[in-house]
Protein backbone atom coordinates (compact mmCIF):
# COMPACT_ATOMS: atom_id res chain seq x y z
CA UNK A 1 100.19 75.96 84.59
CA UNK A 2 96.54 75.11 85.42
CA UNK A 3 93.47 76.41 83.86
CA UNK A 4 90.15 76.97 85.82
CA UNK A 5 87.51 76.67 83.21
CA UNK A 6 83.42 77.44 83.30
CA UNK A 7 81.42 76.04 80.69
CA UNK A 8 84.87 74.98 78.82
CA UNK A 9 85.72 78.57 78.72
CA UNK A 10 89.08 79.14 80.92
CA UNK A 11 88.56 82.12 83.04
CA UNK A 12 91.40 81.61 85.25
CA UNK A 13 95.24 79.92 85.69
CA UNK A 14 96.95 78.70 88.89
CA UNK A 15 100.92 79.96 88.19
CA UNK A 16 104.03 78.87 89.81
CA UNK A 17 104.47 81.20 92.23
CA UNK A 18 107.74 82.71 90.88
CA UNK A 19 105.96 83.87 87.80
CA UNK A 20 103.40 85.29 90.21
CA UNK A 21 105.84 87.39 91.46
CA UNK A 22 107.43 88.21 88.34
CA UNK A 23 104.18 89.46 86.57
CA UNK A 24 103.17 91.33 90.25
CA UNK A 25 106.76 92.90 89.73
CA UNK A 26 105.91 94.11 86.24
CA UNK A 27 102.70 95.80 86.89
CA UNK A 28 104.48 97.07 90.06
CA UNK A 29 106.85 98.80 87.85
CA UNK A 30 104.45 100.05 85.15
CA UNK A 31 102.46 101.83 87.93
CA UNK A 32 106.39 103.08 88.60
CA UNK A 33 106.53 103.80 85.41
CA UNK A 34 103.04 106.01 85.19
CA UNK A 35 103.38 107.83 88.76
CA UNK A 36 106.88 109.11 87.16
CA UNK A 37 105.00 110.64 83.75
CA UNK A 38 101.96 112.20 85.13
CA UNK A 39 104.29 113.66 88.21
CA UNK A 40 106.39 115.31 84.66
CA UNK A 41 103.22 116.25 83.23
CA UNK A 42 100.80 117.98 85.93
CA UNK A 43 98.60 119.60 83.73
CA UNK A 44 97.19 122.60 84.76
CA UNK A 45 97.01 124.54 88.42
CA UNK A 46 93.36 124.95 89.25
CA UNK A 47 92.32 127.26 92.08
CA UNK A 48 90.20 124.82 94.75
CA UNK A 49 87.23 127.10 94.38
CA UNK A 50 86.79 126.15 90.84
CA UNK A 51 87.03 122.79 91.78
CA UNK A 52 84.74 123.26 94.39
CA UNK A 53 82.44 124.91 92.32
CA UNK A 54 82.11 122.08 89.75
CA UNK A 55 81.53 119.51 92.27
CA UNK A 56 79.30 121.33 94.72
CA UNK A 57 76.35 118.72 93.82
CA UNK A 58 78.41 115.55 94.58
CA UNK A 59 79.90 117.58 97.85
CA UNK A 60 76.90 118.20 99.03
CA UNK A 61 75.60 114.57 99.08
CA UNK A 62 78.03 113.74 101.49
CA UNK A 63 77.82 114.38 105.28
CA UNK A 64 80.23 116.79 107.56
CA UNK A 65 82.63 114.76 109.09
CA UNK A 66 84.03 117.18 111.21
């Protein structure tokens, strides 16, 4: 492994490019992982008006695009 270092401080590493893939495949199955528990846990149903409502301010900074 390689460290890229500024001011003596590493702030990067140049990986073989199996682990690469091996810590890309982790993450890829952590956000696996997360999509699965908040798809078990939706939380509450709220109407689209409400939602509307609150955001009416930031909705109405942004142009028509129809």
């Amino acid at each position: 492994m390689v460290y890229l270092t500024h001011n003596g401080e590493p702030v990067a590493a140049v990986v073989p490019a199996d682990v690469a893939a091996a810590i890309e495949a982790l993450e890829n199955a952590e956000d696996i992982r997360a999509a699965r528990a908040a798809r078990a846990d939706p939380g509450p149903d709220i109407p689209l008006e409400d939602v509307l409502a609150e955001y009416a301010d930031e909705l109405a900074a942004y142009p028509d695009k129809r």
